[in-house]
N, C-alpha and C. Protein backbone atom coordinates (compact mmCIF):
# COMPACT_ATOMS: atom_id res chain seq x y z
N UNK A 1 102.50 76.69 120.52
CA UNK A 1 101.95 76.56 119.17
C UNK A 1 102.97 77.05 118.14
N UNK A 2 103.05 76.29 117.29
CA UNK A 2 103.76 76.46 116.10
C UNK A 2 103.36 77.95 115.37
N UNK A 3 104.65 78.82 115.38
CA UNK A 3 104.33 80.35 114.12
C UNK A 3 104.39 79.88 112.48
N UNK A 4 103.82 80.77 111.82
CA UNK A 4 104.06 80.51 110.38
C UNK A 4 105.07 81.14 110.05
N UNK A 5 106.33 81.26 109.27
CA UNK A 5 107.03 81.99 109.35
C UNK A 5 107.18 81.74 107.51
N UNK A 6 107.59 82.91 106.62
CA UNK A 6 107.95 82.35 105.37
C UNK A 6 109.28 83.26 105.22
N UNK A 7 109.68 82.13 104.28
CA UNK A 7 111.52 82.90 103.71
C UNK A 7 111.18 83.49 102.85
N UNK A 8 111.25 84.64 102.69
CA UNK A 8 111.11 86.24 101.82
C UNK A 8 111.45 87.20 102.57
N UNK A 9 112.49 88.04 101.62
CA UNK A 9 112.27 89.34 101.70
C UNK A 9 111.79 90.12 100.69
N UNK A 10 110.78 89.21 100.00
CA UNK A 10 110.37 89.73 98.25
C UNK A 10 109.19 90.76 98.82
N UNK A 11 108.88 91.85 98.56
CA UNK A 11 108.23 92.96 98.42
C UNK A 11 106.70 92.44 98.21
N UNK A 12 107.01 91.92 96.52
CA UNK A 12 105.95 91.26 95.86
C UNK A 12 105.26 90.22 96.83
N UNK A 13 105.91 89.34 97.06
CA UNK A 13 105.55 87.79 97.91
C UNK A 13 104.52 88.54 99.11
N UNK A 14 105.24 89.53 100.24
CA UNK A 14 105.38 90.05 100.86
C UNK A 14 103.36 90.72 101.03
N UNK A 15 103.38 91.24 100.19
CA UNK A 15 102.29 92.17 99.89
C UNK A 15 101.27 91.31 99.42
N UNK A 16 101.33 89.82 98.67
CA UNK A 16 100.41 88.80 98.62
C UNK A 16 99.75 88.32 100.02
N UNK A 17 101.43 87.62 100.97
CA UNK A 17 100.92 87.06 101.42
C UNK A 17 99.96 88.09 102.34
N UNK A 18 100.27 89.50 102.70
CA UNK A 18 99.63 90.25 103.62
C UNK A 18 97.70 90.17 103.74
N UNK A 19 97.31 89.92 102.39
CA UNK A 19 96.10 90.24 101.79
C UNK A 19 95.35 88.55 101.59
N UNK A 20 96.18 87.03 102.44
CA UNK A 20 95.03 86.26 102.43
C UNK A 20 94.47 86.05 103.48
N UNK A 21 94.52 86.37 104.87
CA UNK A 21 94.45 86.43 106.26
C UNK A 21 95.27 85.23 106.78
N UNK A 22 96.38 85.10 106.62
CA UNK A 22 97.00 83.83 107.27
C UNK A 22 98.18 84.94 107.89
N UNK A 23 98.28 84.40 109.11
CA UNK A 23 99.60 85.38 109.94
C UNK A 23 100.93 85.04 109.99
N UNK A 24 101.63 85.40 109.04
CA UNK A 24 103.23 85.23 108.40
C UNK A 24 103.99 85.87 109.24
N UNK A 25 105.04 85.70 109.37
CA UNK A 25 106.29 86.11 109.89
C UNK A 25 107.35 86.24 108.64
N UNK A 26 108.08 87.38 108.35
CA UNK A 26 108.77 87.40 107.30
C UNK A 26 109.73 87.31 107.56
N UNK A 27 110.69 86.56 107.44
CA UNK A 27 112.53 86.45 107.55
C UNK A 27 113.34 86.38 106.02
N UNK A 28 114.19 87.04 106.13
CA UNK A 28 115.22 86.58 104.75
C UNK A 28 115.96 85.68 104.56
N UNK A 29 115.75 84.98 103.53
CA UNK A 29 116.18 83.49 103.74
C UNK A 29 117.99 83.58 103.68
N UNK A 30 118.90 82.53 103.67
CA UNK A 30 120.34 82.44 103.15
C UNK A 30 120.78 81.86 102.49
N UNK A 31 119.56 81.59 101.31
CA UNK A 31 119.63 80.63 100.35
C UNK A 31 120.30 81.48 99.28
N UNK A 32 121.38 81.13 98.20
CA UNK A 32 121.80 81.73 96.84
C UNK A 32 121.08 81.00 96.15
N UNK A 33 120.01 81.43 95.38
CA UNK A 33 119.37 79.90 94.03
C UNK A 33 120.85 79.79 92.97
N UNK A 34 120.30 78.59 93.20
CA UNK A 34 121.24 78.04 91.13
C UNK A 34 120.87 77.41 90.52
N UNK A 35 120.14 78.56 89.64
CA UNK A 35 119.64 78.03 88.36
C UNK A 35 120.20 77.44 87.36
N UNK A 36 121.45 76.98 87.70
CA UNK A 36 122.43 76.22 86.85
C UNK A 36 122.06 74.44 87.22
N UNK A 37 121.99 73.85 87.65
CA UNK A 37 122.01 73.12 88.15
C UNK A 37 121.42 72.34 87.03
N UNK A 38 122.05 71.02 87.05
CA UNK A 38 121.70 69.73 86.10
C UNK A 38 119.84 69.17 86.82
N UNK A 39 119.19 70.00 86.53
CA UNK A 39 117.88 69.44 87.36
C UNK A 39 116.70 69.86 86.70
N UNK A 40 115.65 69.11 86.35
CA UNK A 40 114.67 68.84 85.95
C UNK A 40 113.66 70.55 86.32
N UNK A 41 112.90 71.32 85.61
CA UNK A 41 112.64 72.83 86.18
C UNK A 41 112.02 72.72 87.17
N UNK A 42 110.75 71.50 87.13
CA UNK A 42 109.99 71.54 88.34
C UNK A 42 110.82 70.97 89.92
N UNK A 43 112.05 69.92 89.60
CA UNK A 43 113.09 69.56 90.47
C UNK A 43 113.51 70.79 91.29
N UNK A 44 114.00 71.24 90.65
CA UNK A 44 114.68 73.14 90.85
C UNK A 44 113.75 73.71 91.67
N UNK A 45 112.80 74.24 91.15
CA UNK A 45 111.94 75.28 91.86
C UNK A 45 111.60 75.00 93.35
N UNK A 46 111.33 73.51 93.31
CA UNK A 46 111.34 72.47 94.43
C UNK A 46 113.01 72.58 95.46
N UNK A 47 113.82 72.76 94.63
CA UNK A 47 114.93 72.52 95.72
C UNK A 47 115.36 73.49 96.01
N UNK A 48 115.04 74.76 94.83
CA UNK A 48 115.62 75.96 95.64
C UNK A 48 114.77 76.47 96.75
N UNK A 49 113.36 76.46 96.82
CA UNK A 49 112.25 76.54 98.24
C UNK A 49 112.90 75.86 99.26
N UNK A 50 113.10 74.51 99.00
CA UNK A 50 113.62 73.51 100.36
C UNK A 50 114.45 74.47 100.91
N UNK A 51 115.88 74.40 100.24
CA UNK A 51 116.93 75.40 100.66
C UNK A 51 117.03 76.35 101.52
N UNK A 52 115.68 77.41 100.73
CA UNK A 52 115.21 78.69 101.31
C UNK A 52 114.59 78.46 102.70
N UNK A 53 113.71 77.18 102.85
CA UNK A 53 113.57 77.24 104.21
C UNK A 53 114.20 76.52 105.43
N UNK A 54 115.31 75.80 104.42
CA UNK A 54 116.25 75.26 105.44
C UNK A 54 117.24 76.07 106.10
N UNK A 55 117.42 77.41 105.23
CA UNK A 55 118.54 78.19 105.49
C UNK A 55 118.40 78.80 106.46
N UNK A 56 116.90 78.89 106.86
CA UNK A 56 116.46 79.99 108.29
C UNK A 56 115.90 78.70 109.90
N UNK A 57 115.49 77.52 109.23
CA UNK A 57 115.17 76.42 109.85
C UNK A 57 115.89 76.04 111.57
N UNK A 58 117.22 76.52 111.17
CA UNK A 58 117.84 76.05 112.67
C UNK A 58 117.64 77.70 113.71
N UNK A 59 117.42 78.60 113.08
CA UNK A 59 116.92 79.49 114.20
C UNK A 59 115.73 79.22 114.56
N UNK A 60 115.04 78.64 113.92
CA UNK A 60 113.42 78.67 114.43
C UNK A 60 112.92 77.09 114.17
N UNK A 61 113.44 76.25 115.26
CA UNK A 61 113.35 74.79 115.08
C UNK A 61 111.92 74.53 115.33
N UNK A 62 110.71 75.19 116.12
CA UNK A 62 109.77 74.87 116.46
C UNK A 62 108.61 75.25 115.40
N UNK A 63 109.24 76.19 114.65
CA UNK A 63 107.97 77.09 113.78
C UNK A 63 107.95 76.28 112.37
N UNK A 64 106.82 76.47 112.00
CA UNK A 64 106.13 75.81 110.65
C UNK A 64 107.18 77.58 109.31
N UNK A 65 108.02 76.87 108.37
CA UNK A 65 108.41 77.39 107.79
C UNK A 65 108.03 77.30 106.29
N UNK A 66 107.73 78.54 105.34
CA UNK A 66 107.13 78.64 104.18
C UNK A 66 108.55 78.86 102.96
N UNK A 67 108.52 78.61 102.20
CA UNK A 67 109.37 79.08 100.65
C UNK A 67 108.89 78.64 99.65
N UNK A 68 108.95 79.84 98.56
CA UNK A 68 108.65 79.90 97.63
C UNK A 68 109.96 80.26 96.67
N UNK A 69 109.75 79.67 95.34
CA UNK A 69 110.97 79.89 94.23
C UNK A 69 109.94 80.17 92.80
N UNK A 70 110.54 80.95 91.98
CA UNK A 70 109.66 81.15 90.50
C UNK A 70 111.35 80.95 89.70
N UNK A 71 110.74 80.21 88.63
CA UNK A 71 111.63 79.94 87.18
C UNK A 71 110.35 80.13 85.74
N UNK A 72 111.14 80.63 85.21
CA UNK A 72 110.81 80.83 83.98
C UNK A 72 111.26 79.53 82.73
N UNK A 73 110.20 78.94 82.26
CA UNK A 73 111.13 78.37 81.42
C UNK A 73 110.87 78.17 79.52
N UNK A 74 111.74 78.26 78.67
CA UNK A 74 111.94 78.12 77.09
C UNK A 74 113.40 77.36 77.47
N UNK A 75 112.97 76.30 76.45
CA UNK A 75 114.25 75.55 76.45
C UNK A 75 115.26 75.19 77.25
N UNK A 76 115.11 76.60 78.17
CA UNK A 76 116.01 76.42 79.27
C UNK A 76 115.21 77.50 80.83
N UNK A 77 116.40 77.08 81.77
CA UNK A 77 116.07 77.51 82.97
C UNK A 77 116.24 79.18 83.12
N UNK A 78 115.30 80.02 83.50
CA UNK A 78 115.81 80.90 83.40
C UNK A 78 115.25 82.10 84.70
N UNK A 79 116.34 82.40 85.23
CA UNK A 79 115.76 82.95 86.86
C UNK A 79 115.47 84.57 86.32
N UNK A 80 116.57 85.03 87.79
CA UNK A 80 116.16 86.67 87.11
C UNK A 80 117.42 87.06 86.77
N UNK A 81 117.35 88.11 85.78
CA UNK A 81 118.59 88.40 84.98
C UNK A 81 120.00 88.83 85.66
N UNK A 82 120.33 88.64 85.57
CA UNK A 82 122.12 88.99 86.20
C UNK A 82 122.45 90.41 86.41
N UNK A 83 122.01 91.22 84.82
CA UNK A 83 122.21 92.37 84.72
C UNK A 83 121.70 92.75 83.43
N UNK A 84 121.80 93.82 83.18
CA UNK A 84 120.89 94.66 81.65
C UNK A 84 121.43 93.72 80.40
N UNK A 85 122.73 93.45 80.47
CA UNK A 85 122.96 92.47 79.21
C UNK A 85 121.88 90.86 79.26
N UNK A 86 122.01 90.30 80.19
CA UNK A 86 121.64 89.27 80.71
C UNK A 86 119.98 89.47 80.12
N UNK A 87 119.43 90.28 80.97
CA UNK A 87 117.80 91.16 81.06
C UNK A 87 117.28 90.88 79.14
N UNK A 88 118.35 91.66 78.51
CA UNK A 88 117.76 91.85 76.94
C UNK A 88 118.23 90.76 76.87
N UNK A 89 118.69 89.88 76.63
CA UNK A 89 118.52 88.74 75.98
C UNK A 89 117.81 87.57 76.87
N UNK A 90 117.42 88.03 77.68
CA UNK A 90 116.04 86.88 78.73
C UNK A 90 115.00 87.77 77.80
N UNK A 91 114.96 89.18 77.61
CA UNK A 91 113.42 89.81 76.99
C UNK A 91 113.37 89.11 75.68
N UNK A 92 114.36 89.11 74.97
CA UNK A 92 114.37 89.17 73.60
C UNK A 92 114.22 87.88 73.47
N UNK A 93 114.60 86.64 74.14
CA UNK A 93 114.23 85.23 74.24
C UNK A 93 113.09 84.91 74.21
N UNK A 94 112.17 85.66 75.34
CA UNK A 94 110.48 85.32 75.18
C UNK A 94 110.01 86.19 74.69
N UNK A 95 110.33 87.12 73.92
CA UNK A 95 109.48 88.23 73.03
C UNK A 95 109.00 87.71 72.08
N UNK A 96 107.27 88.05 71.82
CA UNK A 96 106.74 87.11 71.04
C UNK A 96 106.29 86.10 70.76
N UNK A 97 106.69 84.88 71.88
CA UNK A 97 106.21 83.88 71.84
C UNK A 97 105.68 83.12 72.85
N UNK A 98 106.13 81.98 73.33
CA UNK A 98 105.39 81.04 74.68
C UNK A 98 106.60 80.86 75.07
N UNK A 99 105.91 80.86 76.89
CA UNK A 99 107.08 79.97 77.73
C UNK A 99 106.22 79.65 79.02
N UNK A 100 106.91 79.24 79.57
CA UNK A 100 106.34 78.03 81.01
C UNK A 100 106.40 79.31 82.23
N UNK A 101 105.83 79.81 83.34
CA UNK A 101 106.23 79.98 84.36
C UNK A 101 106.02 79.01 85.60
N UNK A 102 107.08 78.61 86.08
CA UNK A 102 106.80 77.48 87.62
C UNK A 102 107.08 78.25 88.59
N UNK A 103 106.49 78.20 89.96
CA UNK A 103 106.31 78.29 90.98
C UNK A 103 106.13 77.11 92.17
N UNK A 104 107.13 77.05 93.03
CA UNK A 104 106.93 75.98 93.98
C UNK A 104 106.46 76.65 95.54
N UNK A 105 105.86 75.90 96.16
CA UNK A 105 105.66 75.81 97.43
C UNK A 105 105.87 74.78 98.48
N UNK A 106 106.97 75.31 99.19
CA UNK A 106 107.56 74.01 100.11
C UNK A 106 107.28 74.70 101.42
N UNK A 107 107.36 73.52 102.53
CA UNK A 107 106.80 73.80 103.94
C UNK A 107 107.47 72.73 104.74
N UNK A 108 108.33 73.16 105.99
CA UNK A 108 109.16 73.04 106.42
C UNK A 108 109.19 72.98 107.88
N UNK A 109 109.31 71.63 108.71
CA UNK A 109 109.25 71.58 109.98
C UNK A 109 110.65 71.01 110.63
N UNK A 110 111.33 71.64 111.81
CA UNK A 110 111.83 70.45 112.38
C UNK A 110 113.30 69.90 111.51
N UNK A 111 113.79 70.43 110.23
CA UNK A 111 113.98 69.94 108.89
C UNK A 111 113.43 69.01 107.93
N UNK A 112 111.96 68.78 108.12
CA UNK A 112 111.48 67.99 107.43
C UNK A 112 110.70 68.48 106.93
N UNK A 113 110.38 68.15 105.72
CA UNK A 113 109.38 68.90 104.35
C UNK A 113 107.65 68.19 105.08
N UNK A 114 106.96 69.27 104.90
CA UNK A 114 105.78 68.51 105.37
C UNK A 114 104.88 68.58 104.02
N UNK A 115 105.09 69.42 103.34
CA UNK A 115 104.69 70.02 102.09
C UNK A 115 105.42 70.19 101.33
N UNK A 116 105.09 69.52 99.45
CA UNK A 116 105.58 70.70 98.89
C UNK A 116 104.83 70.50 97.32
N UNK A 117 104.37 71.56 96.38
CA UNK A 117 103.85 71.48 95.15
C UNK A 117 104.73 72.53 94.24
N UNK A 118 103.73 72.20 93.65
CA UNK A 118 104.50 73.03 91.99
C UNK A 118 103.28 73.72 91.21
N UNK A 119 102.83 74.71 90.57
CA UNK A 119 102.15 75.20 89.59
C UNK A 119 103.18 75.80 88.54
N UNK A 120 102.33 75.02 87.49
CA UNK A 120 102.92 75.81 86.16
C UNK A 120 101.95 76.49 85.34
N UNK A 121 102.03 77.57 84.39
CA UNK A 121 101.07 78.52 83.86
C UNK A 121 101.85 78.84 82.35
N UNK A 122 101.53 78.76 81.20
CA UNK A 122 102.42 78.76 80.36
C UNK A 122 101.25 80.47 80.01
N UNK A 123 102.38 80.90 79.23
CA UNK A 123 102.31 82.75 78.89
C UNK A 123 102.66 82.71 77.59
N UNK A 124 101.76 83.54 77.07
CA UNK A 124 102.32 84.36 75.27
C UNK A 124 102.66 85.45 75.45
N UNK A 125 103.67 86.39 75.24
CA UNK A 125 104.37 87.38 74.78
C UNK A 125 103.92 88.82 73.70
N UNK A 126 103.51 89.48 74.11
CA UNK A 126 103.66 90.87 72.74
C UNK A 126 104.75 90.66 71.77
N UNK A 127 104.59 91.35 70.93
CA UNK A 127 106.00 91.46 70.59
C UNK A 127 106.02 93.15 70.30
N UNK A 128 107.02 93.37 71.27
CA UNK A 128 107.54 94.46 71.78
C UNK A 128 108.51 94.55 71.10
N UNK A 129 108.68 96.39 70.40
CA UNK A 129 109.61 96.79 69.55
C UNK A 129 111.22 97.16 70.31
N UNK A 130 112.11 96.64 69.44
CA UNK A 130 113.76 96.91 70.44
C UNK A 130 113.86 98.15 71.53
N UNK A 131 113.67 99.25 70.47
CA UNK A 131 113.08 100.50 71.31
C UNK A 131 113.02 100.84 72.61
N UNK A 132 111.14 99.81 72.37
CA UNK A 132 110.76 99.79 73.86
C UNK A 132 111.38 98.76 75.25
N UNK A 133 111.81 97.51 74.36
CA UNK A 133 112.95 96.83 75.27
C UNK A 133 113.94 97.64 75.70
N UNK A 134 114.92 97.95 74.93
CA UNK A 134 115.81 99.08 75.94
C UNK A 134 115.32 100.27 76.85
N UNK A 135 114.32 100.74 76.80
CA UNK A 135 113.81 101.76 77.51
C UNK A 135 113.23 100.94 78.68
N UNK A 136 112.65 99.63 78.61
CA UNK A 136 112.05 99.40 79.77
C UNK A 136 113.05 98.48 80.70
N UNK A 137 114.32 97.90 79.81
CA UNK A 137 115.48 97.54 80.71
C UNK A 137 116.27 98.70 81.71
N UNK A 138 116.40 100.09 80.60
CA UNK A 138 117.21 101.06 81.44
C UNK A 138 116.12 101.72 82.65
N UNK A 139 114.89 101.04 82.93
CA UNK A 139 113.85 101.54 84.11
C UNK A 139 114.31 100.75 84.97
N UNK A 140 114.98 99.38 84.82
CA UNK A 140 115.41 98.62 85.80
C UNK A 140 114.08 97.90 86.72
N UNK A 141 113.22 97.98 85.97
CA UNK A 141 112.40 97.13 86.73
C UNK A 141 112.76 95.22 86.15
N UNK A 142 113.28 94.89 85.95
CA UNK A 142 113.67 93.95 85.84
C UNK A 142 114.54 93.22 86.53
N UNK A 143 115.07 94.09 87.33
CA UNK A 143 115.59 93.32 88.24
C UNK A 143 114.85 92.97 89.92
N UNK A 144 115.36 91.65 89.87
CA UNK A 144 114.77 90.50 91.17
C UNK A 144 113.68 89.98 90.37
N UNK A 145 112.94 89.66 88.85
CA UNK A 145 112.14 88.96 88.95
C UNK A 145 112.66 88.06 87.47
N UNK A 146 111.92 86.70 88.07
CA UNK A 146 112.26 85.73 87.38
C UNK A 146 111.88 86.09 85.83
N UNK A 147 112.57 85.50 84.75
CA UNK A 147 112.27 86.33 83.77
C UNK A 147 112.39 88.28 83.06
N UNK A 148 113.00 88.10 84.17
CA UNK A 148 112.89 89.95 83.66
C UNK A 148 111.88 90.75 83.89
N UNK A 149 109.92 90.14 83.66
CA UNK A 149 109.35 90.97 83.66
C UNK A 149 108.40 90.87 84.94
N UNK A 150 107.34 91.43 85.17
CA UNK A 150 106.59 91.52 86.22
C UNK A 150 104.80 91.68 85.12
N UNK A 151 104.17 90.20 85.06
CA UNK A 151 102.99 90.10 84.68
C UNK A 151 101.24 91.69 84.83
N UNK A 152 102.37 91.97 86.10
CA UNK A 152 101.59 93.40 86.77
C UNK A 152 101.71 94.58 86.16
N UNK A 153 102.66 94.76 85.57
CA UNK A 153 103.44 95.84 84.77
C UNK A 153 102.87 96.18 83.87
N UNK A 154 101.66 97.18 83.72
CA UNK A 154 101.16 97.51 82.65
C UNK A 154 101.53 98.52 81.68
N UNK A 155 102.47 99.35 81.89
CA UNK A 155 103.76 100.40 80.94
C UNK A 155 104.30 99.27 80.04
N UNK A 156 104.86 97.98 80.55
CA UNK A 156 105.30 97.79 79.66
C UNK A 156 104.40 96.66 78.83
N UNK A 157 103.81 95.67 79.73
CA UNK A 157 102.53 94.83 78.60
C UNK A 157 103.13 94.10 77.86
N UNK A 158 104.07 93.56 78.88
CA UNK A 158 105.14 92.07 78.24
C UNK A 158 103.76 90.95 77.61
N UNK A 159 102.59 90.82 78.73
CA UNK A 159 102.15 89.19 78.36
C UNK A 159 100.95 89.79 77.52
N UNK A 160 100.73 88.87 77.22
CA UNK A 160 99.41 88.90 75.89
C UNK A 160 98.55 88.11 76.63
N UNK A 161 98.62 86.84 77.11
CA UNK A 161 97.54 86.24 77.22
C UNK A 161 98.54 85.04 78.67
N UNK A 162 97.61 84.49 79.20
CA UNK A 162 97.86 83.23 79.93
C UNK A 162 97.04 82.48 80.30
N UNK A 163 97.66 80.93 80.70
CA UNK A 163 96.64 80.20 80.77
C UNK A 163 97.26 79.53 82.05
N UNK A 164 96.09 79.38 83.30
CA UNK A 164 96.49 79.04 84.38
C UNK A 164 96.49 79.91 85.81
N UNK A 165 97.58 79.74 86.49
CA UNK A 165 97.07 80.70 87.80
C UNK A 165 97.67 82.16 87.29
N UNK A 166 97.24 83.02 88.12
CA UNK A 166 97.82 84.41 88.38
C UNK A 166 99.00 85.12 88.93
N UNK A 167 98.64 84.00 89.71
CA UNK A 167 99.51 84.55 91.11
C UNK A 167 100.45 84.21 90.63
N UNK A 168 100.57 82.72 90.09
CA UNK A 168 101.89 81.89 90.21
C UNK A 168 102.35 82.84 88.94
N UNK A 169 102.28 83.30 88.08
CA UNK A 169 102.87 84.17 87.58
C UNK A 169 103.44 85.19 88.01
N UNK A 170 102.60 86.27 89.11
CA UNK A 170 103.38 86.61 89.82
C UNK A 170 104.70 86.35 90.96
N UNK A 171 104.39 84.95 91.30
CA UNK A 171 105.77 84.28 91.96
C UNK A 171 105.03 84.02 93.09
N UNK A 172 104.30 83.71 93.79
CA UNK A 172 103.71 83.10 94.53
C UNK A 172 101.98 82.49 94.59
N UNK A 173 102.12 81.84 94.01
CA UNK A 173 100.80 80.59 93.62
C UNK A 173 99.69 80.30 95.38
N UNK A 174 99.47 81.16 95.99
CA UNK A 174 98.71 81.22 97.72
C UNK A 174 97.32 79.98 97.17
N UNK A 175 96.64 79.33 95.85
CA UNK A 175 96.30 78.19 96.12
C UNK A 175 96.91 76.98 96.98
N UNK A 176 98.47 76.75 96.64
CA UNK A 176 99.07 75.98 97.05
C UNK A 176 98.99 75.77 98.54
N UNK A 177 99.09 77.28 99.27
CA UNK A 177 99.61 77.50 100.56
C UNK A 177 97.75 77.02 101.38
N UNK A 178 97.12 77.14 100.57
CA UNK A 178 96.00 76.82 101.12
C UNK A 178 95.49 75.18 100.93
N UNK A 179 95.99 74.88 99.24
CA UNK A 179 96.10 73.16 99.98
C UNK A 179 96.58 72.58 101.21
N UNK A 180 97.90 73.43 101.77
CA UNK A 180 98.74 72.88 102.80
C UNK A 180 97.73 73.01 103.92
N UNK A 181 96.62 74.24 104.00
CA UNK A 181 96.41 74.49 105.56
C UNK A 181 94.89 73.92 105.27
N UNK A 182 94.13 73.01 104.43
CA UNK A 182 93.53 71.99 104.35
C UNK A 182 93.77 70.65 104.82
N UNK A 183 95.42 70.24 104.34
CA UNK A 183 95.60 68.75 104.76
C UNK A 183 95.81 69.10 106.43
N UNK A 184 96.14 70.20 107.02
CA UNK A 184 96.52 70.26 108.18
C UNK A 184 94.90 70.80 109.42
N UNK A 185 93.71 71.04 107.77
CA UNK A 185 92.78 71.51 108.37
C UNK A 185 92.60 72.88 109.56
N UNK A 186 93.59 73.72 109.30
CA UNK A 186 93.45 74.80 109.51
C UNK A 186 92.91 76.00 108.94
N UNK A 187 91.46 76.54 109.45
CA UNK A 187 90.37 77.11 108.61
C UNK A 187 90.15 78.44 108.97
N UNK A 188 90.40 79.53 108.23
CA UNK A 188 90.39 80.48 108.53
C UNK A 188 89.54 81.33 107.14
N UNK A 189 89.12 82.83 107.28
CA UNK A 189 88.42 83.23 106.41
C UNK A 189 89.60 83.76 105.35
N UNK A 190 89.81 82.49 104.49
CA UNK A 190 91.55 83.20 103.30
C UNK A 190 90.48 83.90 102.49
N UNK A 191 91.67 84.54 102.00
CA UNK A 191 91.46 85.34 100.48
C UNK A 191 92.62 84.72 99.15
N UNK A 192 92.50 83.74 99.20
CA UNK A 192 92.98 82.69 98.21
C UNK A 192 92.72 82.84 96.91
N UNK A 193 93.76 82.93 95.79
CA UNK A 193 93.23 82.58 94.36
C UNK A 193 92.47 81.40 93.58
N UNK A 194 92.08 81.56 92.64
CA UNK A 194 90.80 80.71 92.45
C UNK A 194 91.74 80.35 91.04
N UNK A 195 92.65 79.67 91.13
CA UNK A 195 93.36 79.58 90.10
C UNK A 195 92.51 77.40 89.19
C-alpha cells in the first residue's frame, strides 16, 4: 500500500497537517523556489509544489507524495523575504492595503501529478506605525514566511480582515488535500477546514 508522504520541513505545515487525522510522513524537500520566474502566480505556486515533490519522488517511487507552496501577491510575486532589508520593504508594500495570498496543492505519484489546485484569499492590512515595523522585523519572525508575516501573529496584527480560507493564509489550504482523498475516496474521520 501506498504511504502518504509530504515535502515539508515547515513547522507550521507540519503542526496542521498533524491535527486532520490523515497519516503523513514528513521529508524535506530539494526544491530551491524561484519566485523570479516569468510565470503567471497561480502557474508558480503550482510549479514550485510539483518541484517540491519531485525532488524527494525518486527515493520513494511507490508512495503517494504531497507539496505545498504559498506566494503572496501585489503587483508582483512575492515569497519570503531574503533578509530584514528585503522583510521592510515586503511589510511596507502591503501595509495598509490589499493583496492576494495563493496556496497550491500538488500530489505526486510514480512522477506523475495525480492532483493539483490552487486557493486564493485576498487580505487587508493595518496600518502599522514604522516603529512597530522595525521592532517586529528585528524579532525576526519574518523569516521563512511568504510575505513576511504570519496571519497567527497576534503581537503584531498585520491583517485586518480576510476573505476566503484560513489556512491557506496560513500556507497550507488541508480543504484541498481533502478534495484529493475524495476523488480517490479515501474516508477517514478529517478535521478539515471549512473554508
Amino acid at each position: 500500500m501506498s504511504n502518504f508522504i509530504f515535502a515539508t520541513s515547515s513547522p507550521r505545515r507540519i503542526n496542521i497537517l498533524e491535527n486532520i487525522n490523515v497519516e503523513f510522513k514528513f521529508i524535506s524537500h530539494e526544491f530551491d523556489e524561484n519566485n523570479d520566474l516569468n510565470m503567471k502566480p497561480k502557474d508558480l505556486v503550482v510549479f514550485n509544489a510539483e518541484n517540491k515533490s519531485k525532488s524527494i519522488s525518486k527515493d520513494f517511487p511507490k508512495d503517494t507524495i504531497f507539496a505545498s507552496d504559498t506566494i503572496v501577491y501585489k503587483n508582483e510575486i512575492i515569497g519570503k523575504p531574503k533578509n530584514k532589508i528585503d522583510a521592510i520593504r515586503i511589510i511596507n508594500k502591503l501595509n495598509n492595503d490589499f493583496h492576494t495570498v495563493l496556496s497550491s496543492i500538488v500530489v505526486l505519484k510514480n512522477k506523475k501529478i495525480l492532483f493539483s489546485g490552487v486557493k486564493s484569499s485576498l487580505v487587508r492590512t493595518n496600518n502599522i506605525s514604522t516603529d512597530k515595523i522595525k521592532k517586529y522585523i528585528d524579532s525576526g519572525y519574518y523569516i521563512d514566511k511568504a510575505g513576511g508575516y504570519g496571519i497567527q501573529n497576534k503581537k503584531f496584527d498585520f491583517v485586518k480582515e480576510y476573505y476566503g480560507c484560513y489556512e491557506n493564509i496560513l500556507g497550507l489550504p488541508t480543504c484541498l488535500i481533502k478534495e484529493y482523498l475524495s476523488i480517490i475516496k479515501l474516508k477517514n474521520d478529517y478535521n478539515f477546514s471549512r473554508c
